[in-house]
N, C-alpha and C. Protein backbone atom coordinates (compact mmCIF):
# COMPACT_ATOMS: atom_id res chain seq x y z
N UNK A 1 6.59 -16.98 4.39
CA UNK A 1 5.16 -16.78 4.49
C UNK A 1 4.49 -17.43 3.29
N UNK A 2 3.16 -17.72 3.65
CA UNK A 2 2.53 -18.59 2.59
C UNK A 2 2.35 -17.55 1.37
N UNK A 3 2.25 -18.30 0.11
CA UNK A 3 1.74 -17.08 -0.69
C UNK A 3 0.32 -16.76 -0.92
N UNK A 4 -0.52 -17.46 -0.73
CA UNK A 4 -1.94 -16.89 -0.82
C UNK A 4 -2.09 -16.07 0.19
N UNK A 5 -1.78 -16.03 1.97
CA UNK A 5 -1.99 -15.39 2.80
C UNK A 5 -1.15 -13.82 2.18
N UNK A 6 0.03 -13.92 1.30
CA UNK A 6 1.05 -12.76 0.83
C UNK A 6 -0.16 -12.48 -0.06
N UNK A 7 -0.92 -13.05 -0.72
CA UNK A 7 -1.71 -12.36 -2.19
C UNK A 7 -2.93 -11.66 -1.41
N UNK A 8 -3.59 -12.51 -0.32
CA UNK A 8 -4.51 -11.93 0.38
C UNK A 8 -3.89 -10.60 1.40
N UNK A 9 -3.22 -10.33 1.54
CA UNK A 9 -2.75 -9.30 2.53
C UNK A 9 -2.58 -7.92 1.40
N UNK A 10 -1.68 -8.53 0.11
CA UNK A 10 -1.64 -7.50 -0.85
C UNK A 10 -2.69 -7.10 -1.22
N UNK A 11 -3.85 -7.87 -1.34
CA UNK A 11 -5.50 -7.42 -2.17
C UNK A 11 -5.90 -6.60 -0.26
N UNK A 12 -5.94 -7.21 0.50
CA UNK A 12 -6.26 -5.87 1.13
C UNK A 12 -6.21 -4.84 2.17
N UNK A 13 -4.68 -5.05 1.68
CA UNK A 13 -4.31 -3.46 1.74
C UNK A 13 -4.43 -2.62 0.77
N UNK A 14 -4.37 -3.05 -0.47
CA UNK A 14 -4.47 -2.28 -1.98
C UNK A 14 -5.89 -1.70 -2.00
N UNK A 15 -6.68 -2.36 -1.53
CA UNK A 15 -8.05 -1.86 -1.40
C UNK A 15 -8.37 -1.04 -0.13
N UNK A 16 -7.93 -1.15 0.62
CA UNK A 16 -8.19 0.08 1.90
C UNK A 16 -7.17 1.09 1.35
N UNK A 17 -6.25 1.06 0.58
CA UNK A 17 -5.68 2.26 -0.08
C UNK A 17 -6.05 3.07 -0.74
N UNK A 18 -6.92 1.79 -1.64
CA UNK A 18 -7.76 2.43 -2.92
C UNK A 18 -9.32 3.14 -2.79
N UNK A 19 -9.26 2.89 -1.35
CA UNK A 19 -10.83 3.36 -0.85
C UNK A 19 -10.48 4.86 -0.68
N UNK A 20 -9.42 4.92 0.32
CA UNK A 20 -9.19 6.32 1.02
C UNK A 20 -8.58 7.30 -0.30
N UNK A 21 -7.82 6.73 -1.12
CA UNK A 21 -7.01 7.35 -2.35
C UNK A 21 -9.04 8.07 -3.17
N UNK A 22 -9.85 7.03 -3.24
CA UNK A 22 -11.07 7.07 -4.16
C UNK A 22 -11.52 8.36 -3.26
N UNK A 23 -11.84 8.25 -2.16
CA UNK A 23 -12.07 9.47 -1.09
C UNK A 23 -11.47 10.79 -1.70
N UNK A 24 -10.45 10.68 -1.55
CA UNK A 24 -9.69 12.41 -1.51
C UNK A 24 -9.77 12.57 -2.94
N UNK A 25 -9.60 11.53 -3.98
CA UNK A 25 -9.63 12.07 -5.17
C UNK A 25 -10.87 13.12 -5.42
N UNK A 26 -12.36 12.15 -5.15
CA UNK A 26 -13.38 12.62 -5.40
C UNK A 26 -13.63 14.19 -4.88
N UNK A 27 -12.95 14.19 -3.16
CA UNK A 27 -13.29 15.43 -3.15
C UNK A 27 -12.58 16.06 -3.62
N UNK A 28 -11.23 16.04 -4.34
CA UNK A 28 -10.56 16.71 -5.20
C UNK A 28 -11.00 17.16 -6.07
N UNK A 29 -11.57 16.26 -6.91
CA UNK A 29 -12.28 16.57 -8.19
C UNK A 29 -13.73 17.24 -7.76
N UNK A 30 -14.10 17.58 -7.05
CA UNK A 30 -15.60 17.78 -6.88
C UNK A 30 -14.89 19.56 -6.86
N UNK A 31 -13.87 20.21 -6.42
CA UNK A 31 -13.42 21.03 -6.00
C UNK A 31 -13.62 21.45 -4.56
N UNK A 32 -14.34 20.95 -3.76
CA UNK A 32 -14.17 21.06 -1.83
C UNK A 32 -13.20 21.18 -1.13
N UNK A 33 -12.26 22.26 -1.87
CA UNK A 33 -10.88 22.27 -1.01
C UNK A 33 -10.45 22.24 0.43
N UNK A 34 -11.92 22.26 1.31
CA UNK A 34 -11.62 22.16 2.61
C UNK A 34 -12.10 21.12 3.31
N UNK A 35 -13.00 20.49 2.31
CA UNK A 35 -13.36 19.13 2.89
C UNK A 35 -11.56 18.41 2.32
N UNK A 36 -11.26 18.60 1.43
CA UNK A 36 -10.23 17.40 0.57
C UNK A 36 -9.06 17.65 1.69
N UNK A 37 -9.07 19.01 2.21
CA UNK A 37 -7.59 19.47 2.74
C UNK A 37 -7.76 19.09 4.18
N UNK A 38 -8.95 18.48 5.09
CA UNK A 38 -9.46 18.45 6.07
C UNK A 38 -9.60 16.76 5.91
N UNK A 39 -9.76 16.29 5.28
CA UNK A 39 -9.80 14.39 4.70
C UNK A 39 -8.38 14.03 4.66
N UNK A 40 -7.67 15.26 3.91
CA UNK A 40 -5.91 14.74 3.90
C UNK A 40 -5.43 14.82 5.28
N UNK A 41 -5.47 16.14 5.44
CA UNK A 41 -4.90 15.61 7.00
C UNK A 41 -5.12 14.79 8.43
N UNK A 42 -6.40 14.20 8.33
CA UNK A 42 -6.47 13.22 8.81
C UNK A 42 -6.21 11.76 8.60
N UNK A 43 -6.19 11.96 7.18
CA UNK A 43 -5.35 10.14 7.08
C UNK A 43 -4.48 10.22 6.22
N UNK A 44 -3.59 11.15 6.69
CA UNK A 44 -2.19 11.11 5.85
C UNK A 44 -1.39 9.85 6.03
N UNK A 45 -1.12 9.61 7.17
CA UNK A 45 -0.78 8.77 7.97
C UNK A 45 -0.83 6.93 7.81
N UNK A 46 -2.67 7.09 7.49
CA UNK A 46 -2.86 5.54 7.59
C UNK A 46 -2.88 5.20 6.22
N UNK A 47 -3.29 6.36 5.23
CA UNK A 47 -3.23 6.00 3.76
C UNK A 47 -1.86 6.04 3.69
N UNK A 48 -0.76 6.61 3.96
CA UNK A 48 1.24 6.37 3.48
C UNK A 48 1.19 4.75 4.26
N UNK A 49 0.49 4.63 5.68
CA UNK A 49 0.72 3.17 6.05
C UNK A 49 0.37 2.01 4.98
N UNK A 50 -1.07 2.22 4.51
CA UNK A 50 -1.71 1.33 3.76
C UNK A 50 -0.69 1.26 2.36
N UNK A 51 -0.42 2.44 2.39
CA UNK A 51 0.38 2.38 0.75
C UNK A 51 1.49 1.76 0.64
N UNK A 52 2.37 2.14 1.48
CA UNK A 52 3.59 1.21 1.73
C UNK A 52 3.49 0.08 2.43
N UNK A 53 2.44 -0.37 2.77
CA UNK A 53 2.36 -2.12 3.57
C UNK A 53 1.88 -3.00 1.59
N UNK A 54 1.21 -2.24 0.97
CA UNK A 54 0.38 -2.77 -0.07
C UNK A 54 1.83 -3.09 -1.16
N UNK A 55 2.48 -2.06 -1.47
CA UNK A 55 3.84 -1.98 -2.59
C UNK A 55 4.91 -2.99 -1.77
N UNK A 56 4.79 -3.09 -0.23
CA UNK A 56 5.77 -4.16 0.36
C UNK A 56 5.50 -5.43 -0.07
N UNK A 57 3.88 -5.73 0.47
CA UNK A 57 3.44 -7.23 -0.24
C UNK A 57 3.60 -7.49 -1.82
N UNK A 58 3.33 -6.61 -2.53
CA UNK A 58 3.62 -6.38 -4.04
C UNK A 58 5.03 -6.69 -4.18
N UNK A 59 5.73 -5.88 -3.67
CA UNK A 59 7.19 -6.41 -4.15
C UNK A 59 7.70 -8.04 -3.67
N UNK A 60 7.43 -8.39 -2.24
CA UNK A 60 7.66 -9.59 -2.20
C UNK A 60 6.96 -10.96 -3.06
N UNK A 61 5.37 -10.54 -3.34
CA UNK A 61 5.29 -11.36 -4.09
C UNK A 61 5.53 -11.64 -5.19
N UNK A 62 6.17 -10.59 -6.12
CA UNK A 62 6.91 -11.01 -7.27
C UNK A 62 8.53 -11.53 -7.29
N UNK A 63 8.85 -10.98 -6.06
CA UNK A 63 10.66 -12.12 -5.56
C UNK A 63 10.16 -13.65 -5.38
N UNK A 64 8.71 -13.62 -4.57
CA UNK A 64 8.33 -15.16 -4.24
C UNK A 64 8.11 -15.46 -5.81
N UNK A 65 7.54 -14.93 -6.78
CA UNK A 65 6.99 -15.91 -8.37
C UNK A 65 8.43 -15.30 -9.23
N UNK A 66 9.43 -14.64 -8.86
CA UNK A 66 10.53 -14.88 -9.60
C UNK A 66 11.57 -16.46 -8.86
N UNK A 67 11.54 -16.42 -7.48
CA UNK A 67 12.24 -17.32 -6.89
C UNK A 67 11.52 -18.73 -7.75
N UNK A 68 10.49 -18.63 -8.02
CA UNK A 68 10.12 -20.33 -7.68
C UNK A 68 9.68 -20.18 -9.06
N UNK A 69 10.16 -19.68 -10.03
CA UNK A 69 9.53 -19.63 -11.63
C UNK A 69 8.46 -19.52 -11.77
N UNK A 70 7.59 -18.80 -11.36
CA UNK A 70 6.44 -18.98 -11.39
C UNK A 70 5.60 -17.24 -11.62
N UNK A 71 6.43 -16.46 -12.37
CA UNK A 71 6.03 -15.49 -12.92
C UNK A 71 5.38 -15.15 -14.38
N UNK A 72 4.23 -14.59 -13.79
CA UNK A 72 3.58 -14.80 -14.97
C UNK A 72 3.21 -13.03 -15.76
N UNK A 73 3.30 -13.11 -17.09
CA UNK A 73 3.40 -11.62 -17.60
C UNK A 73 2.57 -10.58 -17.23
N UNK A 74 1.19 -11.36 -16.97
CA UNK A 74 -0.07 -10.40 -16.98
C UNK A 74 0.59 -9.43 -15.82
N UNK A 75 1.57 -9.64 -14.81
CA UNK A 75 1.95 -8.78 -13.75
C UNK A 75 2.18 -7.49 -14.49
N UNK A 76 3.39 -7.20 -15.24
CA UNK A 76 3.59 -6.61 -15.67
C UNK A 76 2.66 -4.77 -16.37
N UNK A 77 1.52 -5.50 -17.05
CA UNK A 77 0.68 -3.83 -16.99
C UNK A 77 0.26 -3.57 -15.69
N UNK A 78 0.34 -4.14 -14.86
CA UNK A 78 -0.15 -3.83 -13.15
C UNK A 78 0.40 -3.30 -12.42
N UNK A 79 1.88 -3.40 -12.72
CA UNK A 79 2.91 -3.22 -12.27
C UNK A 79 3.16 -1.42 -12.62
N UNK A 80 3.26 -1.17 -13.86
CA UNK A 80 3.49 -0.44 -14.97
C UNK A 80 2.44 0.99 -14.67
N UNK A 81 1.22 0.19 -14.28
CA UNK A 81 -0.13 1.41 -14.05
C UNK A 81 -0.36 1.74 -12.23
N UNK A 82 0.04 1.03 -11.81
CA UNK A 82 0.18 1.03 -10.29
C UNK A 82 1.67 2.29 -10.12
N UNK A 83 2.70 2.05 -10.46
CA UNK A 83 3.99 2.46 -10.92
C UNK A 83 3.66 4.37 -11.72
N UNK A 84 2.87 4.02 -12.28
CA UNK A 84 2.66 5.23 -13.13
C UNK A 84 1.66 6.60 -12.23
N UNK A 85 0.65 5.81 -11.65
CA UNK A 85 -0.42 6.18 -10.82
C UNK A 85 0.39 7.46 -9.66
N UNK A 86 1.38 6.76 -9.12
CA UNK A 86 1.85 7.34 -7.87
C UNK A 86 2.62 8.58 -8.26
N UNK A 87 3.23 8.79 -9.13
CA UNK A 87 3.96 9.97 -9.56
C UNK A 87 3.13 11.01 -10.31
N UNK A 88 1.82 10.26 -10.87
CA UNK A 88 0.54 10.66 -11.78
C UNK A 88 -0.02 11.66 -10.63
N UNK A 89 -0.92 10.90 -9.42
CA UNK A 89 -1.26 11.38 -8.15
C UNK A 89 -0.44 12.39 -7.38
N UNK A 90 0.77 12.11 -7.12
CA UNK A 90 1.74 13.24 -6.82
C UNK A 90 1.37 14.90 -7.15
N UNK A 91 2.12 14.60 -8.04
CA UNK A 91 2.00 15.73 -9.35
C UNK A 91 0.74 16.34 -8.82
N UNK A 92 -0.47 15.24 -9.24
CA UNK A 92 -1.74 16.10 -9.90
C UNK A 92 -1.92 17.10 -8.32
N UNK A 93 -2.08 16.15 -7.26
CA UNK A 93 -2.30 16.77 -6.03
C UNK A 93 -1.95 18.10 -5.80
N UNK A 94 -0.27 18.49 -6.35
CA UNK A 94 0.80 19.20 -5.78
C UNK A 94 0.64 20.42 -6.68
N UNK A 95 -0.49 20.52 -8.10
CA UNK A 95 -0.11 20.93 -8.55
C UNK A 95 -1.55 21.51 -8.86
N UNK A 96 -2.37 20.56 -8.00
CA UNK A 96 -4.16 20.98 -8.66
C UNK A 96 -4.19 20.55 -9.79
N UNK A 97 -3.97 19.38 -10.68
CA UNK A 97 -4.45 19.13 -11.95
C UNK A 97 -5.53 18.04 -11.76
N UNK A 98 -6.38 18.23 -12.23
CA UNK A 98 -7.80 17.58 -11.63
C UNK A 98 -7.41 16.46 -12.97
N UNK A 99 -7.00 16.83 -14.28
CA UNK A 99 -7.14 15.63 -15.01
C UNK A 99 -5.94 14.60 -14.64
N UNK A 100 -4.87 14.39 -14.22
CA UNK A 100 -3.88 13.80 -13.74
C UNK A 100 -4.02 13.11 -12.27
N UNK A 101 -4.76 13.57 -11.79
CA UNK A 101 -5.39 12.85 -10.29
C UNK A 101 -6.56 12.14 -10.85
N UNK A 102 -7.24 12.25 -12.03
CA UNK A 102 -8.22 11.45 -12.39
C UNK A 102 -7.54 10.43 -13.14
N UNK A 103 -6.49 10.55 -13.45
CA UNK A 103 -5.79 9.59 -14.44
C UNK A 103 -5.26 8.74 -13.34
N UNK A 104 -4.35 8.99 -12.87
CA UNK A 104 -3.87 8.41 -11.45
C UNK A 104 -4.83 6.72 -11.10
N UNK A 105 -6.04 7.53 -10.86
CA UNK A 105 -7.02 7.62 -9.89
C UNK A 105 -7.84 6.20 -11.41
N UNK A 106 -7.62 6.56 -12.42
CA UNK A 106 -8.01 5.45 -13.14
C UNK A 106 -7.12 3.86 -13.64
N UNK A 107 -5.67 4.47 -13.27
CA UNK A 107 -4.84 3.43 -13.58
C UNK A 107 -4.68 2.80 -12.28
N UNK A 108 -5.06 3.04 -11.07
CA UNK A 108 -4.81 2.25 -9.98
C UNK A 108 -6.22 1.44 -9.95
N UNK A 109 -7.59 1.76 -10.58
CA UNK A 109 -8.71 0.75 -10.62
C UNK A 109 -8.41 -0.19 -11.61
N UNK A 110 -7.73 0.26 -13.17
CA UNK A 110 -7.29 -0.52 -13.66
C UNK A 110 -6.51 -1.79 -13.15
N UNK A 111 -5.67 -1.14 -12.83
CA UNK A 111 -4.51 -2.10 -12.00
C UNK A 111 -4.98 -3.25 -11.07
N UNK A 112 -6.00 -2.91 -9.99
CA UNK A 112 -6.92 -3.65 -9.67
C UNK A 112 -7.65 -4.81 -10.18
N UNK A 113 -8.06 -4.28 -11.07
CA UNK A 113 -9.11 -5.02 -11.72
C UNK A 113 -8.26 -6.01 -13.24
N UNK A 114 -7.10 -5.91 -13.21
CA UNK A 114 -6.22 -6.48 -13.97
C UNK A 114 -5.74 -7.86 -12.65
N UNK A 115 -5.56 -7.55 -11.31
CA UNK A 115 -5.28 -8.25 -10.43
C UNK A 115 -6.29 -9.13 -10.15
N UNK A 116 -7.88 -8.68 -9.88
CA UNK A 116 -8.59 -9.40 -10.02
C UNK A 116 -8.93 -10.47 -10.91
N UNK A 117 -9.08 -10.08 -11.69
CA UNK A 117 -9.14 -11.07 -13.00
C UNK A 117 -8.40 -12.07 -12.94
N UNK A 118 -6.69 -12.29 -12.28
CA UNK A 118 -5.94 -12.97 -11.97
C UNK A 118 -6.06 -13.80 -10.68
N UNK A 119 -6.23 -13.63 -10.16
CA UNK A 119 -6.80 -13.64 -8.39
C UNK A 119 -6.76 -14.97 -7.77
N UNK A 120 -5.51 -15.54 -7.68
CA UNK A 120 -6.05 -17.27 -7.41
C UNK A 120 -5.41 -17.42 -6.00
């Protein structure tokens, strides 16, 4: 597969992830436990789809820029805060910690916006 069509597929799915993830956080944090618990169970489903189609393209495109030398470092904090986010989010969800779902919830915009900046 081409790799811009692989970079464009990764940017958006990462972003329909990051929409629905921005969703439940907020009503997380707002405390609406029945709107948040009533939002989760309806897109449990397409947000685990979006999430794992987004970390699939992610992983292949760093086999495609390790295969062809063409890896470049800036990946790495993206990697690292994307990586950190999901076990961050976990947790906070599982456990009600509103500051750890906000943390989460800030290293995956980071992460983003570290990708953007890169974006070719």
């Amino acid at each position: 597969m081409d790799f811009k069509l692989l970079l464009h597929l990764h940017f958006g799915f990462a972003a329909l992830f990051l929409i629905s993830y921005t969703a439940k956080s907020i009503l997380f944090l707002l405390g609406n436990q029945e709107a948040f618990l009533a939002f989760k169970k309806k897109t449990i489903i397409i947000e685990t789809i979006f999430s794992v189609v987004f970390l699939a393209f992610g992983v292949w495109l760093i086999v495609f820029r390790i295969q062809t030398d063409s890896y470049q470092h800036w990946v790495d904090p993206k990697i690292t805060l994307a990586l950190l986010g999901i076990p961050l989010g976990i947790v906070g969800f599982k456990k009600g910690n509103k500051f750890l779902v906000a943390l989460s919830l800030l290293f995956f915009y980071v992460s983003l916006i570290i990708g953007l900046m890169h974006f070719q």
